[in-house]
Protein backbone atom coordinates (compact mmCIF):
# COMPACT_ATOMS: atom_id res chain seq x y z
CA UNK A 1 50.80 -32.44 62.64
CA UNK A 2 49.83 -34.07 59.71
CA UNK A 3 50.92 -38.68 60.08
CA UNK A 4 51.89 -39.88 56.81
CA UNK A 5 51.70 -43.61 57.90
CA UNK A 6 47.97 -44.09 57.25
CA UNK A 7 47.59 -47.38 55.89
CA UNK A 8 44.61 -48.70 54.04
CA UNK A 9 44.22 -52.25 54.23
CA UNK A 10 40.06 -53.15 54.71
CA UNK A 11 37.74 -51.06 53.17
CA UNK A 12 34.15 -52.17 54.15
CA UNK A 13 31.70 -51.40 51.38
CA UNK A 14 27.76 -51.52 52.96
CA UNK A 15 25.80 -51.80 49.90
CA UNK A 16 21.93 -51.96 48.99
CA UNK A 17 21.70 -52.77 44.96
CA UNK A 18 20.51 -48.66 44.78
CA UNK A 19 22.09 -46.23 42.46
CA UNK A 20 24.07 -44.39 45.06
CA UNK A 21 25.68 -47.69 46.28
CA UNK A 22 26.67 -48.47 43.39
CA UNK A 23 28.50 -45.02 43.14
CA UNK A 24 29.90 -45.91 46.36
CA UNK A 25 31.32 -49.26 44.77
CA UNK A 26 33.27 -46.91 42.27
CA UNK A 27 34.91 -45.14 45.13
CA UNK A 28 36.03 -48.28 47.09
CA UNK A 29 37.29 -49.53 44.11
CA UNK A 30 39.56 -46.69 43.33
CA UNK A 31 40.64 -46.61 46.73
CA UNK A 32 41.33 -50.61 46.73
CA UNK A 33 43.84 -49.94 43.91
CA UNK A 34 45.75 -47.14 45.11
CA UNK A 35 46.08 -48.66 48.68
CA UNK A 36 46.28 -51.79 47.59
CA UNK A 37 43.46 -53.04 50.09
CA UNK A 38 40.54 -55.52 49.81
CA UNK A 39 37.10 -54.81 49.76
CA UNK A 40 34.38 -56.19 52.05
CA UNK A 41 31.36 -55.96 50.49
CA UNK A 42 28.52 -56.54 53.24
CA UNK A 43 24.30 -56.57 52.57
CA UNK A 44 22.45 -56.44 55.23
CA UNK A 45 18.84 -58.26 55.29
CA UNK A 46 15.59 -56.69 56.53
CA UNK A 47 14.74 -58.59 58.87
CA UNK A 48 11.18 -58.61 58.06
CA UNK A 49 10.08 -60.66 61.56
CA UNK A 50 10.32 -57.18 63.00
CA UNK A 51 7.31 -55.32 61.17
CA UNK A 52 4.99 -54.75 58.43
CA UNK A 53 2.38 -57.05 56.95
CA UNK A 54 5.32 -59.90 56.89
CA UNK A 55 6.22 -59.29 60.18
CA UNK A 56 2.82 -59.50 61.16
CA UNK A 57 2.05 -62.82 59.63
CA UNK A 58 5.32 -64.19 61.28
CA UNK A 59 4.21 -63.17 64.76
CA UNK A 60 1.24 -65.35 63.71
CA UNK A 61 2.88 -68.47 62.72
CA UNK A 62 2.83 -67.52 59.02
CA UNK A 63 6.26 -68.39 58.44
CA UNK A 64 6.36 -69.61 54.69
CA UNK A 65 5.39 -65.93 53.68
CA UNK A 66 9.01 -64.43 55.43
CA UNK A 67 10.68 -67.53 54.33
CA UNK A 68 9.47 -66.59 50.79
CA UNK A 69 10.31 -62.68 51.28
CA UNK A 70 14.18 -63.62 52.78
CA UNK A 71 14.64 -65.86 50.03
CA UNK A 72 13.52 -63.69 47.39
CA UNK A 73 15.51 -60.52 49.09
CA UNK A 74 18.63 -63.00 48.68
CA UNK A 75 18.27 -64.12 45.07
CA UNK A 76 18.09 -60.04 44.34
CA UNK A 77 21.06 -58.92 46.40
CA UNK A 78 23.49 -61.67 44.86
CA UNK A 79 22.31 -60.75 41.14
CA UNK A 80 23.60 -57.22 42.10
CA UNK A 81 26.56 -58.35 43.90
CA UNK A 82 27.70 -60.37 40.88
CA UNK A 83 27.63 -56.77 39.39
CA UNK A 84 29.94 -55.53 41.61
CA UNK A 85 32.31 -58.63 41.72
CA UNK A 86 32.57 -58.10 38.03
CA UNK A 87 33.44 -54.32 38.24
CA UNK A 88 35.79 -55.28 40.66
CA UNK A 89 37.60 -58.47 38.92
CA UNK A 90 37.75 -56.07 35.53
CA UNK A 91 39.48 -53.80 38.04
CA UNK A 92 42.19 -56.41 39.65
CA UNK A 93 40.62 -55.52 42.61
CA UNK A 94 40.50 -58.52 45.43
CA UNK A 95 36.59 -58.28 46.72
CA UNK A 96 34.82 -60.89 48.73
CA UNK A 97 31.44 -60.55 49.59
CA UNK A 98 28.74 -61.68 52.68
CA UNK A 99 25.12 -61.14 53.22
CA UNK A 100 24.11 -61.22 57.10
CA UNK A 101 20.47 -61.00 58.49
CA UNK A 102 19.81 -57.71 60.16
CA UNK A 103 19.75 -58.20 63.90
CA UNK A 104 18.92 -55.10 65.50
CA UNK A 105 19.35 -52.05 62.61
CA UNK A 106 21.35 -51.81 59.23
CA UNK A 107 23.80 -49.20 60.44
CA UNK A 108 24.60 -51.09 63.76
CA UNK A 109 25.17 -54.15 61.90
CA UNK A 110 27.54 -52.48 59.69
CA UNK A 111 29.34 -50.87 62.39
CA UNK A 112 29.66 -54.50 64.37
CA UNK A 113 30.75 -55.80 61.50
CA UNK A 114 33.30 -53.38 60.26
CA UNK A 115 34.78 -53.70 63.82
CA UNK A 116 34.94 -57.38 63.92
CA UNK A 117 36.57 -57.75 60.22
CA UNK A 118 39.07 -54.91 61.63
CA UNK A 119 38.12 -52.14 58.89
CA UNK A 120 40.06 -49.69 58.37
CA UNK A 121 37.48 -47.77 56.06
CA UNK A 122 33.39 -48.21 55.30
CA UNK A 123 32.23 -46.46 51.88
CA UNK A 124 28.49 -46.26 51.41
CA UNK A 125 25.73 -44.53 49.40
CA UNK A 126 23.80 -41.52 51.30
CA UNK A 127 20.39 -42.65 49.77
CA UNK A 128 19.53 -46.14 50.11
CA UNK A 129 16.63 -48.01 48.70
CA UNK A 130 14.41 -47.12 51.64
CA UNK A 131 13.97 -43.32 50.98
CA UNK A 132 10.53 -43.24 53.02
CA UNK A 133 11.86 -45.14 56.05
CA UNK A 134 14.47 -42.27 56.02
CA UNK A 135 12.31 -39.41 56.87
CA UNK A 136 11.07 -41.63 59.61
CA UNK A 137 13.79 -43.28 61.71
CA UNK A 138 16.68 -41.39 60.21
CA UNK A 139 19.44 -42.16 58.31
CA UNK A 140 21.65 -45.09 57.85
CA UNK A 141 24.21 -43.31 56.58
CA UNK A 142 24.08 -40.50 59.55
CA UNK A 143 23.63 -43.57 62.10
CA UNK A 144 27.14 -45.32 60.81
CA UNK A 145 29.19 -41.98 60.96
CA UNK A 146 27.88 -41.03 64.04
CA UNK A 147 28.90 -44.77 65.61
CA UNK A 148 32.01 -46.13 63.55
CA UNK A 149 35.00 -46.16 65.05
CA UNK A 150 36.87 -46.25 61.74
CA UNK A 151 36.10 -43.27 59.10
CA UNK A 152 33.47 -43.05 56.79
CA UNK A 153 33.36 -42.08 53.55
CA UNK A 154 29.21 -41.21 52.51
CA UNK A 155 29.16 -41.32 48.79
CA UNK A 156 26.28 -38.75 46.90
């Protein structure tokens, strides 16, 4: 039996700056007009304390260098969110916008979040900007559908 009082209200849109988020922007926004919903656009931060070179020199009290790299990281992901707050004003679309410090891993972040701010959606892009890391660890994407409690929508 088929409900017909599905109700779109939040749509959380996880995005990275990469091509396929920005596809993913596209979706949420179409959705945010016919629903009528807001969108939540959420970047997460590497948190670069946790490895590499960076995360290296932080264990060892080089702390200007992540400082530098989180700062940097920040000035990037708000010259693509303007993007998308543009795309979404030019569409009457209501979108407001955080950036949060990864904690533990992008996908649980996202799925933490999406439950606190009550979600009733997340849209994201299947290939982020960390293709390599990927084939490694897995997938972001994968890790969010296989943990959300709201549905997911992966955008190619």
């Amino acid at each position: 039996m088929v409900s017909d009082n599905v109700k779109i209200d939040k749509i959380l849109l996880a995005m990275d700056g990469s091509e396929s988020s920005f596809r993913a922007l596209k979706y949420a926004i179409h959705l945010a007009k016919v629903e009528d919903a807001e969108i939540m656009l959420l970047h997460v931060l590497e948190n670069v304390k946790q490895g590499g070179v960076i995360g290296l020199r932080a264990r060892y009290g080089d702390v200007k260098i992540v400082k530098a790299f989180l700062k940097y990281s920040e000035e990037i992901a708000k010259r693509w969110i303007e993007k998308a707050k543009e795309e979404a004003r030019s569409n009457d679309v209501k979108l407001r916008t955080e950036i949060i410090l990864e904690q533990s891993s992008k996908a649980e972040e996202i799925v933490k979040y999406a439950e606190r701010n009550k979600a009733d959606v997340i849209i994201l892009g299947t290939r982020g900007l960390t293709r390599f890391k990927k084939l490694i660890v897995g997938s972001v994407a994968n890790a969010i559908l296989s943990n959300a409690k709201c549905p997911v929508l992966i955008v190619r």
